[in-house]
C-alpha atoms as a PDB file:
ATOM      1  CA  UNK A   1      -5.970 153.252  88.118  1.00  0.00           C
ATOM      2  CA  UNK A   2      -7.289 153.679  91.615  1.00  0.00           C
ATOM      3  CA  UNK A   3      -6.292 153.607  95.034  1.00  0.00           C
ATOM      4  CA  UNK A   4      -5.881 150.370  95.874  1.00  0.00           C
ATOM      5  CA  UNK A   5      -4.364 148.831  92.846  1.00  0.00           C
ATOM      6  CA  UNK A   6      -1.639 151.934  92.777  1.00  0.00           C
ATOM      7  CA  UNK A   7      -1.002 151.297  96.454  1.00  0.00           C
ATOM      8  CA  UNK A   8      -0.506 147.697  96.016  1.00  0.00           C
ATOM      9  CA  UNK A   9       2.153 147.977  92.791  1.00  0.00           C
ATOM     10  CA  UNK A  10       4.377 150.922  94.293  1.00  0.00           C
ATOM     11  CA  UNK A  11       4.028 148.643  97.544  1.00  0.00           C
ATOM     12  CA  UNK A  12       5.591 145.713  95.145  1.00  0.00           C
ATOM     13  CA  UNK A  13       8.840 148.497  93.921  1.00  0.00           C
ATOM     14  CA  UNK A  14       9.399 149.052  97.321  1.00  0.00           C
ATOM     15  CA  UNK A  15       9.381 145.687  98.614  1.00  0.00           C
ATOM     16  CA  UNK A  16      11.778 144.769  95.371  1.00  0.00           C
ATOM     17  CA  UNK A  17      14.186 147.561  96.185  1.00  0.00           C
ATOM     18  CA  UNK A  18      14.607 146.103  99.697  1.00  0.00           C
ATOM     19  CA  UNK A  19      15.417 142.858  98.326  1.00  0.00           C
ATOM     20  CA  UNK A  20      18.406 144.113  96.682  1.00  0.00           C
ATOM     21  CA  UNK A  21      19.574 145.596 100.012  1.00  0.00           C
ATOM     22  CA  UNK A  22      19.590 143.365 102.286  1.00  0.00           C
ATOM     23  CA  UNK A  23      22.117 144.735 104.822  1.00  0.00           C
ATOM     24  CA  UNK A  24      19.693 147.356 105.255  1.00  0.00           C
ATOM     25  CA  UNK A  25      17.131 144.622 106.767  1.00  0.00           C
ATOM     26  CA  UNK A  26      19.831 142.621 108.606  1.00  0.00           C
ATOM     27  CA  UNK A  27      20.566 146.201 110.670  1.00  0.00           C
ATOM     28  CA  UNK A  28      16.986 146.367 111.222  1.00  0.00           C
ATOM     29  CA  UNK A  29      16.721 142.481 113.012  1.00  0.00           C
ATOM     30  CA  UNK A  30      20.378 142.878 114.456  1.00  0.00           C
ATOM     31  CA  UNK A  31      19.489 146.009 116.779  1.00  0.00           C
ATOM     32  CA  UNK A  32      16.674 145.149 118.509  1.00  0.00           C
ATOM     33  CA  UNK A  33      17.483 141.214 119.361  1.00  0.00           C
ATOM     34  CA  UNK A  34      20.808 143.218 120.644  1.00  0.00           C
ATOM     35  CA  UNK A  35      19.459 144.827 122.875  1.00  0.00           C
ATOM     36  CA  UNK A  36      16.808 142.107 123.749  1.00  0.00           C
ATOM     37  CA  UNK A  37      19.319 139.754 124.582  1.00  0.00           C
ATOM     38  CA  UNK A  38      21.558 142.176 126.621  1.00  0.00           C
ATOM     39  CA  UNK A  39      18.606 143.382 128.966  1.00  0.00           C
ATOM     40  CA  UNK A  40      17.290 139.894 129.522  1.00  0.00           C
ATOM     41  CA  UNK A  41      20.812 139.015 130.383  1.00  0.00           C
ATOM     42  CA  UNK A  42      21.174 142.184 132.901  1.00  0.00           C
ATOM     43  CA  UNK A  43      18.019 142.578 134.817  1.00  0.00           C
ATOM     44  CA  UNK A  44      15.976 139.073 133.856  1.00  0.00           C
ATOM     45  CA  UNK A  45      17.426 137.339 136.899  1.00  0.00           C
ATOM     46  CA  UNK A  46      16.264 140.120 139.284  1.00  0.00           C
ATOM     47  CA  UNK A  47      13.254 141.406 137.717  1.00  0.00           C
ATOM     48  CA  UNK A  48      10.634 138.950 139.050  1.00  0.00           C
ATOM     49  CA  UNK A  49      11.771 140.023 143.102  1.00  0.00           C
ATOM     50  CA  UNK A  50      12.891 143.937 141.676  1.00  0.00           C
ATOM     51  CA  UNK A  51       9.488 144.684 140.537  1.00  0.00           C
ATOM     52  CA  UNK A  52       7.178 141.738 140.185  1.00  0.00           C
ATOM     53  CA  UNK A  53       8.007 140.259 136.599  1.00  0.00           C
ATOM     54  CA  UNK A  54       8.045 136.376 136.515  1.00  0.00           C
ATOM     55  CA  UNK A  55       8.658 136.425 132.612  1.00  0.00           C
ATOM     56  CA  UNK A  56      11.126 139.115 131.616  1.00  0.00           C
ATOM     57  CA  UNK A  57      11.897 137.441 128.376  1.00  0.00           C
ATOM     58  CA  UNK A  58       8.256 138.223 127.363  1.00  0.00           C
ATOM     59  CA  UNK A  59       7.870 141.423 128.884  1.00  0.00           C
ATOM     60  CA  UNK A  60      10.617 142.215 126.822  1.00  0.00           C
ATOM     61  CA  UNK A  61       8.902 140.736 123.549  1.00  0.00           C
ATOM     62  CA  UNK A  62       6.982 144.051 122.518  1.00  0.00           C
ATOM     63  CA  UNK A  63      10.186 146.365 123.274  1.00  0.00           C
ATOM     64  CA  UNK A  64      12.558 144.400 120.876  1.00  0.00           C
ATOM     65  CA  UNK A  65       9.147 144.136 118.078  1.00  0.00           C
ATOM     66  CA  UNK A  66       8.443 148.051 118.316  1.00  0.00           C
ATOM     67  CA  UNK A  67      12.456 148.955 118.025  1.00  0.00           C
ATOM     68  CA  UNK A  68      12.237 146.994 115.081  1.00  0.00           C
ATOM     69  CA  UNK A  69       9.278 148.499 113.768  1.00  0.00           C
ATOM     70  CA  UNK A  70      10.836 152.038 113.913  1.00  0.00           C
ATOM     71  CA  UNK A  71      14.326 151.037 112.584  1.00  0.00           C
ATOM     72  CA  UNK A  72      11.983 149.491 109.487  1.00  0.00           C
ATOM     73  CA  UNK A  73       9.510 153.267 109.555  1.00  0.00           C
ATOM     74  CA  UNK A  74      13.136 155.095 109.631  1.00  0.00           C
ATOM     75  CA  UNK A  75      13.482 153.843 105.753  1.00  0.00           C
ATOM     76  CA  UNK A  76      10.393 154.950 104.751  1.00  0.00           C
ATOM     77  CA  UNK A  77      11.467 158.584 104.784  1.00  0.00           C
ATOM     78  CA  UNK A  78      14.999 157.692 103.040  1.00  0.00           C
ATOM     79  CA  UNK A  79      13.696 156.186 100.265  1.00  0.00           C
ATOM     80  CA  UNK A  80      11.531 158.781  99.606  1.00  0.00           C
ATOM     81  CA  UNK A  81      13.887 161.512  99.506  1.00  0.00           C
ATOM     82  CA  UNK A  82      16.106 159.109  96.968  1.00  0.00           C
ATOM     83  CA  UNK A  83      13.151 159.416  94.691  1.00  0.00           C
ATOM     84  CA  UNK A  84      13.360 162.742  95.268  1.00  0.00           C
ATOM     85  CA  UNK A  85      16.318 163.928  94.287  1.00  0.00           C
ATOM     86  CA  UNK A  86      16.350 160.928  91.514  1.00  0.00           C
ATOM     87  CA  UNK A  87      13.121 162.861  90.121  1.00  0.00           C
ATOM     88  CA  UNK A  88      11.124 159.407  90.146  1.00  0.00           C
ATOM     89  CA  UNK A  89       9.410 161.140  92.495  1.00  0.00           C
ATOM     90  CA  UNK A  90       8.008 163.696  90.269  1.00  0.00           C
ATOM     91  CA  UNK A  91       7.714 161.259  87.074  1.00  0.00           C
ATOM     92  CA  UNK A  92       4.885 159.254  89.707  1.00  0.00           C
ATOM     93  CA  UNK A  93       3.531 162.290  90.469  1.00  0.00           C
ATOM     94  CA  UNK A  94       2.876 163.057  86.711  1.00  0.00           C
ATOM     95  CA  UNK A  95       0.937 159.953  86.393  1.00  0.00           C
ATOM     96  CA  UNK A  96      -2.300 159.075  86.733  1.00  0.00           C
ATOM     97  CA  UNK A  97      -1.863 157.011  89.896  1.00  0.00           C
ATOM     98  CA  UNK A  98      -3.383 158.725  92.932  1.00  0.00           C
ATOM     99  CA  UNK A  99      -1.308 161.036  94.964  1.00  0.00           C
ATOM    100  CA  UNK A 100      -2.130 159.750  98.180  1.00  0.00           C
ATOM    101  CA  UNK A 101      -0.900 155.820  97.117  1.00  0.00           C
ATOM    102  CA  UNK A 102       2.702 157.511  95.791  1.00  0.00           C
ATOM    103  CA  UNK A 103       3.443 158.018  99.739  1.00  0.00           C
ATOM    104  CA  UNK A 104       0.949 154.568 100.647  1.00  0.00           C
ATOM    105  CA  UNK A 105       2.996 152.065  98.790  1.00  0.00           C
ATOM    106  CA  UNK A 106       6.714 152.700 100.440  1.00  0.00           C
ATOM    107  CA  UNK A 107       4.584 152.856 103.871  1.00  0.00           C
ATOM    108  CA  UNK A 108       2.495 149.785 102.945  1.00  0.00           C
ATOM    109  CA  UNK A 109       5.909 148.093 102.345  1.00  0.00           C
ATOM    110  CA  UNK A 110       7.226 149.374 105.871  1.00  0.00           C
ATOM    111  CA  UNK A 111       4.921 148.057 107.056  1.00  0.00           C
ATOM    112  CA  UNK A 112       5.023 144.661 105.710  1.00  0.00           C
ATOM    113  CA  UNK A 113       8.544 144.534 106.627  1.00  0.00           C
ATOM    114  CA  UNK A 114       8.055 144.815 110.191  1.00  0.00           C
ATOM    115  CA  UNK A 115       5.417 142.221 109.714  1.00  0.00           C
ATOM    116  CA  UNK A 116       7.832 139.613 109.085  1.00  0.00           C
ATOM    117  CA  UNK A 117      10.887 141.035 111.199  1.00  0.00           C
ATOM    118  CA  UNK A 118       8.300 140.728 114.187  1.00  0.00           C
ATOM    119  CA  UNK A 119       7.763 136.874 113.257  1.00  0.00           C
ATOM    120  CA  UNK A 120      11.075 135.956 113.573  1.00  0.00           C
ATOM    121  CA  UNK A 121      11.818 138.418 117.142  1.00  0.00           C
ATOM    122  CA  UNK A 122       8.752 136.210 118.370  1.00  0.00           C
ATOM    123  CA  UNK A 123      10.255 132.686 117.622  1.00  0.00           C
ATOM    124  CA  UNK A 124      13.456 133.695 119.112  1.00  0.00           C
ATOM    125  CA  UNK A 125      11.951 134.741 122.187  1.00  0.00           C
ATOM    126  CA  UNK A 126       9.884 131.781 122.054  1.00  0.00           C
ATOM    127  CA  UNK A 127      12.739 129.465 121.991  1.00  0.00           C
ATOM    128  CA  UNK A 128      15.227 131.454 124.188  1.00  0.00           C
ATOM    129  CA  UNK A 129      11.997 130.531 126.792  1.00  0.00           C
ATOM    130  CA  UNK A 130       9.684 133.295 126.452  1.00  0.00           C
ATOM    131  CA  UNK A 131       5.622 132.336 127.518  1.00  0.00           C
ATOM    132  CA  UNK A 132       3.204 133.579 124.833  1.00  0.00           C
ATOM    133  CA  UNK A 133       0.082 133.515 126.995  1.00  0.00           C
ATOM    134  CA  UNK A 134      -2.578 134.473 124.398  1.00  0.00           C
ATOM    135  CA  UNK A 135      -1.088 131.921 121.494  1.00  0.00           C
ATOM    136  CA  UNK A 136      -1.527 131.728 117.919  1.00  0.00           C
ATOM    137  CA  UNK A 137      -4.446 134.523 117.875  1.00  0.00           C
ATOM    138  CA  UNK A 138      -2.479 136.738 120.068  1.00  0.00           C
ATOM    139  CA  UNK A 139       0.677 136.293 117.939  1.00  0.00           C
ATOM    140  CA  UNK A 140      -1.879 137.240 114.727  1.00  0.00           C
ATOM    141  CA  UNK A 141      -2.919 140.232 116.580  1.00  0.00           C
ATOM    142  CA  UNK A 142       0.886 141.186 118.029  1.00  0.00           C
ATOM    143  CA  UNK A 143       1.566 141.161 114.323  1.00  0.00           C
ATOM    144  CA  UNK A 144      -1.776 142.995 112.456  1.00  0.00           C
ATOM    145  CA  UNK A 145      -0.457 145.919 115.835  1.00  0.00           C
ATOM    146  CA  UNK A 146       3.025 146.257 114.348  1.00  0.00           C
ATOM    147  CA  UNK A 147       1.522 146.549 111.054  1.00  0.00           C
ATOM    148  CA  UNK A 148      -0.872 149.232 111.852  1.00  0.00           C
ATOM    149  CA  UNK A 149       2.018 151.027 113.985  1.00  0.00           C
ATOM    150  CA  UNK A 150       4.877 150.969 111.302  1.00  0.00           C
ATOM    151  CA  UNK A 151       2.843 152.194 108.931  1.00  0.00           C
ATOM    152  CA  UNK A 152       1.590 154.954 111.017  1.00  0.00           C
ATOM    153  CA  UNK A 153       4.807 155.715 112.214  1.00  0.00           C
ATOM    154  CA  UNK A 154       6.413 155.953 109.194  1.00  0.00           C
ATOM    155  CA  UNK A 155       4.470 159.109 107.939  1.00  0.00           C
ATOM    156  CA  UNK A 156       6.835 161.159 110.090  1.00  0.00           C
ATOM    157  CA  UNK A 157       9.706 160.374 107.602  1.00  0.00           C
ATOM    158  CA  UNK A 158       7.671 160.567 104.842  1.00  0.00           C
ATOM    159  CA  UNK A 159       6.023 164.068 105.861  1.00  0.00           C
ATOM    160  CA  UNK A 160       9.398 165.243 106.263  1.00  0.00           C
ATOM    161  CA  UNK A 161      10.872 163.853 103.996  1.00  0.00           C
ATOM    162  CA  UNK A 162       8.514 165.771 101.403  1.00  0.00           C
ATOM    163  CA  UNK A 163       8.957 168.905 103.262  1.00  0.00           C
ATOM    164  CA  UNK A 164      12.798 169.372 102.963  1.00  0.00           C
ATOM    165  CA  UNK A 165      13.879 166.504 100.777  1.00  0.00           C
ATOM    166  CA  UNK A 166      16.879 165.616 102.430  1.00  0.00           C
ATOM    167  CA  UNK A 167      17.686 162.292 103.565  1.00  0.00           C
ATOM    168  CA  UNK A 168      19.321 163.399 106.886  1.00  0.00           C
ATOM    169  CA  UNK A 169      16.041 165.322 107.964  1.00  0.00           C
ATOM    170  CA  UNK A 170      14.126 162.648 107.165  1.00  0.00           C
ATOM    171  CA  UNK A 171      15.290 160.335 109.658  1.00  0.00           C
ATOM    172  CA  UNK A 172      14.722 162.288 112.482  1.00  0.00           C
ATOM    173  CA  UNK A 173      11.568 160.033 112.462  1.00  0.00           C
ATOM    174  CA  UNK A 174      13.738 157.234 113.866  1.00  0.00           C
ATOM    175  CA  UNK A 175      15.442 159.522 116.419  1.00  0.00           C
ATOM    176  CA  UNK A 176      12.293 160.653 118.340  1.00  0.00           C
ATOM    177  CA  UNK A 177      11.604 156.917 118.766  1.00  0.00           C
ATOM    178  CA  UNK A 178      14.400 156.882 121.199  1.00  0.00           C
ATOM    179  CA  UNK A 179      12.815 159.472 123.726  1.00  0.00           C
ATOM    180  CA  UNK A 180       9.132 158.312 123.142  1.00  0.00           C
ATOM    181  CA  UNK A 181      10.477 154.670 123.787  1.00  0.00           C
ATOM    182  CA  UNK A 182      12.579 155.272 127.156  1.00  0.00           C
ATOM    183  CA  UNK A 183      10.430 157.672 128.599  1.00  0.00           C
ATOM    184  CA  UNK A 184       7.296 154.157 128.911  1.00  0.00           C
ATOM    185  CA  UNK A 185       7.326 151.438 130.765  1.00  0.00           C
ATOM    186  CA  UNK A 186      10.505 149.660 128.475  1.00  0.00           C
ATOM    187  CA  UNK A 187      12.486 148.128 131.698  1.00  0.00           C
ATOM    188  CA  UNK A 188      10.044 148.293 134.123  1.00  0.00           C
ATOM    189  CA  UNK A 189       6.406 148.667 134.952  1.00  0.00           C
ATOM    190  CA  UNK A 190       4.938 151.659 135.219  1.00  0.00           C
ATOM    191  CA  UNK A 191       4.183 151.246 139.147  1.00  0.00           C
ATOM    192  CA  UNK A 192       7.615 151.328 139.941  1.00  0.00           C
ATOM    193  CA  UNK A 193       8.412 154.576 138.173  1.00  0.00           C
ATOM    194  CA  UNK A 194       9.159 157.714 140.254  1.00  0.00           C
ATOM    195  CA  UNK A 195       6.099 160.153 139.966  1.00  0.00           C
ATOM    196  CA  UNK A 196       7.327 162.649 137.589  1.00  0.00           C
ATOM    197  CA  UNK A 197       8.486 160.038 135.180  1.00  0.00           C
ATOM    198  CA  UNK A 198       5.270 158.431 135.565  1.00  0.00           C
ATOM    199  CA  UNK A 199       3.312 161.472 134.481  1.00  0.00           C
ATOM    200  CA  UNK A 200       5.455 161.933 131.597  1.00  0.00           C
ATOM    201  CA  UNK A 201       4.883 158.082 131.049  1.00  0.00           C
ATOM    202  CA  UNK A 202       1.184 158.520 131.053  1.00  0.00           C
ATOM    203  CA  UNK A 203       1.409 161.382 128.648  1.00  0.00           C
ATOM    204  CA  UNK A 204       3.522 159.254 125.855  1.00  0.00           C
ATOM    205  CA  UNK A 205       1.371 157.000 123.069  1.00  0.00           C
ATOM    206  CA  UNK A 206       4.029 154.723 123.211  1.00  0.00           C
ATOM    207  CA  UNK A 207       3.288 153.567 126.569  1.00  0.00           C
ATOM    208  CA  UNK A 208      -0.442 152.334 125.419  1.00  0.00           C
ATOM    209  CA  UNK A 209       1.226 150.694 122.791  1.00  0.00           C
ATOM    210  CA  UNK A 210       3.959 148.745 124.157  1.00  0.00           C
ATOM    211  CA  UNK A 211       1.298 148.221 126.839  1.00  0.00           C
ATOM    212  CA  UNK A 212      -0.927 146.732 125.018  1.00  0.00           C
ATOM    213  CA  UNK A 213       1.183 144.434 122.903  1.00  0.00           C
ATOM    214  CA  UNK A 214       2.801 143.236 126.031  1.00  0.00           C
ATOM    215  CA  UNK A 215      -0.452 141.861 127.586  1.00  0.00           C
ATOM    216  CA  UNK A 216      -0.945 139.572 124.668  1.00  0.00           C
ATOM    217  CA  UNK A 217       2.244 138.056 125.859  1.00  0.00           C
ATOM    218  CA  UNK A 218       2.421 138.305 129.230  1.00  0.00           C
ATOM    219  CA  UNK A 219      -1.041 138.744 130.832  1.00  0.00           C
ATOM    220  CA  UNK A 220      -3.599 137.057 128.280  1.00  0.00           C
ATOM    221  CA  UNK A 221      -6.765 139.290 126.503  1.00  0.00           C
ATOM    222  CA  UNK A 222      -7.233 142.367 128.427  1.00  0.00           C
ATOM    223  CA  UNK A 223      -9.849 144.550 126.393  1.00  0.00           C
ATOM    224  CA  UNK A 224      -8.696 147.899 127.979  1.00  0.00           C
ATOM    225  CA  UNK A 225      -4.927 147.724 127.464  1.00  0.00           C
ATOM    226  CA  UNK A 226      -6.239 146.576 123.764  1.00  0.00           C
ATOM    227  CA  UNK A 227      -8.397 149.166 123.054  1.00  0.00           C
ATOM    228  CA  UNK A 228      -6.034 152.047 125.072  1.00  0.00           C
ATOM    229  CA  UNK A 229      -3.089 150.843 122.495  1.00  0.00           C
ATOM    230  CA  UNK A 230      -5.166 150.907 119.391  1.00  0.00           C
ATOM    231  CA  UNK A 231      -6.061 154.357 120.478  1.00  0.00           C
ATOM    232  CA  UNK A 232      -2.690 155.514 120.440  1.00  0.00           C
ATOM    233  CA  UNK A 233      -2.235 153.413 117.581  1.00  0.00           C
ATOM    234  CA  UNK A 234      -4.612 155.442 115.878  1.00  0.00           C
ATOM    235  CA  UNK A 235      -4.050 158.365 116.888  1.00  0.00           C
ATOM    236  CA  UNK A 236      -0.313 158.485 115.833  1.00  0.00           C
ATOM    237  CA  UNK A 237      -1.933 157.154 112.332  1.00  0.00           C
ATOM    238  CA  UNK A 238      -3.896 160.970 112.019  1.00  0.00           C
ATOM    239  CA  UNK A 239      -1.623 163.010 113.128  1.00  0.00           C
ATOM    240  CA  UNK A 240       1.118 161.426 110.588  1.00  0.00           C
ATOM    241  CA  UNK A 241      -1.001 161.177 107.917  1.00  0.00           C
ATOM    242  CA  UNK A 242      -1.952 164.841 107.873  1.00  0.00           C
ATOM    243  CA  UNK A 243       1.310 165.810 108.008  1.00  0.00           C
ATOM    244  CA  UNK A 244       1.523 163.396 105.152  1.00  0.00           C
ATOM    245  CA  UNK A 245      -1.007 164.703 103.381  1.00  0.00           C
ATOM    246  CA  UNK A 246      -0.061 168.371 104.078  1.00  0.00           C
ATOM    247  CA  UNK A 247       3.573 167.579 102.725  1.00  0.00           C
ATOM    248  CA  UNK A 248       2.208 165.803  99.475  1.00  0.00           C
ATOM    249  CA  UNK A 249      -0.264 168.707  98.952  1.00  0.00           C
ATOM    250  CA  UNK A 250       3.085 171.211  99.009  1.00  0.00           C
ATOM    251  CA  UNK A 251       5.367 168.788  97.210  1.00  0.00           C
ATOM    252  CA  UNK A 252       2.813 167.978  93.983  1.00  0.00           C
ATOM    253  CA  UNK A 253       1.997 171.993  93.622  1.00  0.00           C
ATOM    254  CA  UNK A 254       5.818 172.962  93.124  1.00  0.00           C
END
């Protein structure tokens, strides 16, 4: 069996196992149109005079799409401790699928997830009145970007989840997002930050992200705030997936 074709059936357990939870997935939509809704609500009216926004609603967009990307990573590391200490874990790893699509498929399926949780943030901000400036191709690309980030993002979870195997640990992953996503442009733009913040703003990947995502909303194609998230993008993507990797390596050899 190779890569691709293990990938794609663990991918198809996790995706199953979701289904029959899906309270878990309802907590993943609930929190981020929460807080969507409530900072529209507070600073939408003042935003365009505060600091220059005309639509909040879709400046918004990419913050309530990336919270729900973590909240989907977070799970990623979970479920992979249940294996764990179920010993599925170790069955898989006595098979002859490859050892790099045991970890794969439950971060394929993460990323999947966020896929469609995305969808339906971005046709509730498109009837509560958000603008969408780049259309249907930017919406493919907002989408194939919160993909590519869940999936990254969820090899912190998994990496430690395979380091300590326990479930607590593990979704520590989830609680870093909280920091990373506060300390970038979220509320504002970046030009109105103080200077320290700012520095500290320049410094975080999320920024180029949630930057990047946003123009396809709000500003129409702009190649550098593309390319400058897909950077960070990608460069979350190695650093979690040799920590990944690192984890597996220590896990398998036990």
């Amino acid at each position: 069996m190779n890569l691709i074709q293990a990938t794609w059936l663990l991918t198809l357990r996790a995706l199953r196992r979701s289904a029959r939870q899906p309270a878990d997935e309802f907590a993943n939509m609930f929190i981020p149109l929460f807080f969507y809704f409530v900072t529209v609500g507070a600073v939408g009216s003042v935003a365009a005079e505060a600091f220059g926004v005309a639509d909040y609603k879709g400046f918004q967009l990419p913050v309530a799409v990336l919270q729900g990307a973590a909240g989907v990573a977070s799970g990623a590391g979970l479920a992979m401790t249940l294996d764990i200490q179920s010993g599925y874990f170790e069955k898989l790893s006595l098979t002859a699928a490859p050892r790099l699509a045991l970890v794969l498929g439950r971060m394929v399926a993460d990323g999947l997830k966020a896929v469609v949780l995305a969808m339906l943030i971005v046709v509730v901000a498109l009837v509560y009145g958000s603008e969408f400036e780049t259309g249907v191709l930017g919406v493919v690309c907002l989408l194939a970007a919160t993909f590519a980030f869940t999936v990254a993002y969820a090899g912190f979870g998994v990496a430690i989840a395979l380091k300590t195997g326990s479930p607590q640990a593990a979704q520590a992953g989830f609680i870093l997002f909280f920091p990373l996503l506060f300390l970038a442009p979220t509320f504002a733009p970046l030009e109105v930050f103080a200077t320290w913040l700012e520095v500290v703003a320049q410094l975080n990947p999320v920024t180029y992200i949630l930057v990047g995502m946003r123009s396809l909303v709000t500003d129409g194609w702009d190649a550098a705030a593309l390319a400058k998230g897909g950077a960070a993008v990608a460069g979350v993507a190695v650093t979690t997936l040799t920590l990944t990797l690192l984890a597996l390596r220590g896990r398998v050899q036990r």
